[in-house]
N, C-alpha and C. Protein backbone atom coordinates (compact mmCIF):
# COMPACT_ATOMS: atom_id res chain seq x y z
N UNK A 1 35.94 55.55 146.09
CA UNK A 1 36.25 55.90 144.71
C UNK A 1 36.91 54.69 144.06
N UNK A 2 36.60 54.13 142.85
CA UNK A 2 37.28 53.18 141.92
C UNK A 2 37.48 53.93 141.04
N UNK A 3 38.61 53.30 140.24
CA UNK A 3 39.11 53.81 139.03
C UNK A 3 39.12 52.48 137.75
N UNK A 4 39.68 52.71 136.71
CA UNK A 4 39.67 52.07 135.37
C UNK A 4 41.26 52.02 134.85
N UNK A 5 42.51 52.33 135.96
CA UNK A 5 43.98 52.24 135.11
C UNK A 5 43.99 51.29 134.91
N UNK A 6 43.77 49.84 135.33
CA UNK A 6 44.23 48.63 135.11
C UNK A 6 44.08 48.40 133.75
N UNK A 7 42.63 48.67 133.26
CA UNK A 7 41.95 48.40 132.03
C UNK A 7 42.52 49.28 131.48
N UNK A 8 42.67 50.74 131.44
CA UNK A 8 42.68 51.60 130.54
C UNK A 8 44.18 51.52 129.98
N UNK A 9 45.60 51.34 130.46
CA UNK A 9 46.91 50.79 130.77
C UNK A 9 46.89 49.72 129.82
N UNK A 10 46.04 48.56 130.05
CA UNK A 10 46.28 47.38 128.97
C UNK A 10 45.17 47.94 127.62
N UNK A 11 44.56 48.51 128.07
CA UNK A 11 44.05 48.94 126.27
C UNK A 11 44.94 49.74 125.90
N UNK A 12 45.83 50.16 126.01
CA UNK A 12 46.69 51.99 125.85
C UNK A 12 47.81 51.06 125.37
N UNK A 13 48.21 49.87 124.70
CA UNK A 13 49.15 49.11 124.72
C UNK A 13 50.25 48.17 125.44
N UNK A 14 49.45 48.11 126.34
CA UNK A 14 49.74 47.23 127.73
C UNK A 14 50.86 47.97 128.29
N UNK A 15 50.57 49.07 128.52
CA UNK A 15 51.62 50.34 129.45
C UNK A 15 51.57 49.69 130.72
N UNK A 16 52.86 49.59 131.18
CA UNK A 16 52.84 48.92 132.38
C UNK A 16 53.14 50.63 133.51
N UNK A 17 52.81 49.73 134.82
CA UNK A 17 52.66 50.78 135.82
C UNK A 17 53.91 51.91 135.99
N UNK A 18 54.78 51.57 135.95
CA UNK A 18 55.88 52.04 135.51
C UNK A 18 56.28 53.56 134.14
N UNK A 19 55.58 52.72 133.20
CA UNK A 19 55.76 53.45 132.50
C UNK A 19 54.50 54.67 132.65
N UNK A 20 53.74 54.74 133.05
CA UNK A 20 52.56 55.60 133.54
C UNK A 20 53.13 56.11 134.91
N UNK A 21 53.95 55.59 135.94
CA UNK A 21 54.24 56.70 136.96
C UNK A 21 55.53 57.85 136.35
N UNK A 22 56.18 57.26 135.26
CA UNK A 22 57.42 57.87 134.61
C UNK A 22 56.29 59.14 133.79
N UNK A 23 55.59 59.03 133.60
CA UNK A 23 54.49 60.00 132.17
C UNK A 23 53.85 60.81 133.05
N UNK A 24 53.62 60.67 134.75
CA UNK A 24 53.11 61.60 135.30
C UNK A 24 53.89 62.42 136.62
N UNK A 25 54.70 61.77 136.42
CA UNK A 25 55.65 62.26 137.45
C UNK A 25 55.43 61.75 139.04
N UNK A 26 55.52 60.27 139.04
CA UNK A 26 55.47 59.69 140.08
C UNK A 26 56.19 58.12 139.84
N UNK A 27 56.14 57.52 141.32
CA UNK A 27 56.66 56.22 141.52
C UNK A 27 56.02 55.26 141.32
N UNK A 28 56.34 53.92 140.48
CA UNK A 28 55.51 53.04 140.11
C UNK A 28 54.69 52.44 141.77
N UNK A 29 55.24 52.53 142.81
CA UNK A 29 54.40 52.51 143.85
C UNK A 29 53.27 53.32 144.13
N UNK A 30 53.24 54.41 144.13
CA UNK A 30 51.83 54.83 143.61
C UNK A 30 50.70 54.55 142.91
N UNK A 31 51.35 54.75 141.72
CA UNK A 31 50.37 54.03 140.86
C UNK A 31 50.02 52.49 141.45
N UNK A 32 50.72 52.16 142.01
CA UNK A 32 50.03 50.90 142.37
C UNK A 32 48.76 51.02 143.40
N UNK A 33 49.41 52.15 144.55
CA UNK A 33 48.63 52.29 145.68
C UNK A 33 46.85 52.91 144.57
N UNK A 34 47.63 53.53 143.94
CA UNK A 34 46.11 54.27 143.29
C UNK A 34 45.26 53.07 142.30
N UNK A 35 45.80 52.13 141.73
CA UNK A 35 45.33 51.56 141.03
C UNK A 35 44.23 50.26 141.96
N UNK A 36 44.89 50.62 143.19
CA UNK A 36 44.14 49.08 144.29
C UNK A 36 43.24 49.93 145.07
N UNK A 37 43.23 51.32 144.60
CA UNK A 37 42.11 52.10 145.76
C UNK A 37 42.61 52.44 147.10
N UNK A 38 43.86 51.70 147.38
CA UNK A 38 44.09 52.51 148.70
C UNK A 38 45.25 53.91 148.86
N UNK A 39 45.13 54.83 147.55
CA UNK A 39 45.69 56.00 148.18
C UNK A 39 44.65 57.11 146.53
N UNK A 40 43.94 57.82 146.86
CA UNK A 40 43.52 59.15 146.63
C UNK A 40 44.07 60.40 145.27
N UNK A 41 44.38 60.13 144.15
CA UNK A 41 45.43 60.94 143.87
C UNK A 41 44.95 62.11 143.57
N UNK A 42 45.41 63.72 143.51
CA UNK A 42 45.14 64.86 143.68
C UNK A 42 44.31 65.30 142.51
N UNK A 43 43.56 66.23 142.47
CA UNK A 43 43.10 66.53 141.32
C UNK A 43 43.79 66.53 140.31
N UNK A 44 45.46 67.19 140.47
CA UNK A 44 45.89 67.29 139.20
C UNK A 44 46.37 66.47 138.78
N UNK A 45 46.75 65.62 139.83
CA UNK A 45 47.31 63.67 139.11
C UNK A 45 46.54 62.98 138.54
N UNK A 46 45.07 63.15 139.08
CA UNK A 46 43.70 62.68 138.70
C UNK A 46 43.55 63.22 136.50
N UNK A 47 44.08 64.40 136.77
CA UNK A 47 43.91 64.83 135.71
C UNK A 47 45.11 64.58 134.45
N UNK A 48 46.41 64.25 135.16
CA UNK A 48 47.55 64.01 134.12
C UNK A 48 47.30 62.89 133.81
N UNK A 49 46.72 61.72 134.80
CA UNK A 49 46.32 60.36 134.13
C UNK A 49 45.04 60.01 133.51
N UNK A 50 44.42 61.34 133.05
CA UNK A 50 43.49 61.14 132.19
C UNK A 50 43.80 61.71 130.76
N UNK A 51 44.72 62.50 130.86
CA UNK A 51 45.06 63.52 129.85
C UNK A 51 46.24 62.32 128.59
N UNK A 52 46.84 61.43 130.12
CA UNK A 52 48.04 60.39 129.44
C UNK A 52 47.16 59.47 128.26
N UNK A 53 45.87 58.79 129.01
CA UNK A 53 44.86 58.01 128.32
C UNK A 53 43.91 58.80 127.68
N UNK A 54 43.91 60.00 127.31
CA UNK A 54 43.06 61.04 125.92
C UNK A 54 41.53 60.51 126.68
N UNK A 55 41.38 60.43 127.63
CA UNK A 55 39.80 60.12 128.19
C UNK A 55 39.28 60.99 129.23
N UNK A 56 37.93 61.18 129.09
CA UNK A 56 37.73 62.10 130.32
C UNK A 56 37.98 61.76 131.79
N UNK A 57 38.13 62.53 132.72
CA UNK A 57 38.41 62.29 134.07
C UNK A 57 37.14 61.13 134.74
N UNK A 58 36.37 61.37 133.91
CA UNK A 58 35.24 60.22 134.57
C UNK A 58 35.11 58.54 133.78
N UNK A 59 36.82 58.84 133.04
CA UNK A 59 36.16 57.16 132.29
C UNK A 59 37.72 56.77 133.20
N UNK A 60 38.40 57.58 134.09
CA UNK A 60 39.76 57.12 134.90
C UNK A 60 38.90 56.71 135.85
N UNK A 61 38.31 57.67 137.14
CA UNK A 61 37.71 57.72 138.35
C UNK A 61 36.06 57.77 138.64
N UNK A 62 35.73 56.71 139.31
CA UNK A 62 34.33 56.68 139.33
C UNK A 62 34.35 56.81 141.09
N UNK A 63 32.91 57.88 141.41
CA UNK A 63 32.88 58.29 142.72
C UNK A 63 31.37 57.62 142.98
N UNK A 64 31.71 56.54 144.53
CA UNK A 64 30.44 55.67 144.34
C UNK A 64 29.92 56.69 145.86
N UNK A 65 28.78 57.63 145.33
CA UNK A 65 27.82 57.66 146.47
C UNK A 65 27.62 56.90 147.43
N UNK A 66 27.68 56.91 148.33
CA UNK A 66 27.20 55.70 149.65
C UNK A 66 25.33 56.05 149.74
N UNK A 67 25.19 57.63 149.41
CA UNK A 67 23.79 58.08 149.77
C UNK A 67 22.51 57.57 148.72
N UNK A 68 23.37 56.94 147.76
CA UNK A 68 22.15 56.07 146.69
C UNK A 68 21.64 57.15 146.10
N UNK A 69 22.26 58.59 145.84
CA UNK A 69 21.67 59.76 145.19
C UNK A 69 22.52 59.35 143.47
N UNK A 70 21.75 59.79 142.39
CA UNK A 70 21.66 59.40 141.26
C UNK A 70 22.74 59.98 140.56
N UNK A 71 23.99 59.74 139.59
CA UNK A 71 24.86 60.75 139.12
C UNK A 71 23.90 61.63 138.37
């Protein structure tokens, strides 16, 4: 799974990580772990950091098939 916070964070007025783990109720370490791909965040975190950036859940998280089946 990749995501889009890095980008979406500096278009949103260059919100730093920090201020996005404070808006969802987490530690700017997280957000870090989530922003580099190595930690998963829950559906509903998935969903407060889409709700923070007014975008759908699929312009945060992109899910790459390994099976080459088509979105």
């Amino acid at each position: 799974m990749t995501n889009s916070i890095r980008s979406l964070r500096f278009a949103h007025g260059e919100m730093t990580q920090a201020e996005l783990a404070d808006r969802i109720g987490v530690t700017r370490q997280t957000v870090i772990a989530i922003e580099k791909g190595r930690y998963s965040p829950s559906l509903q975190m998935a969903f407060q950091i889409a709700r923070v950036f007014k975008v759908p859940l699929d312009d945060v998280f992109q899910y790459n098939d390994c099976e080459g089946e088509a979105p």
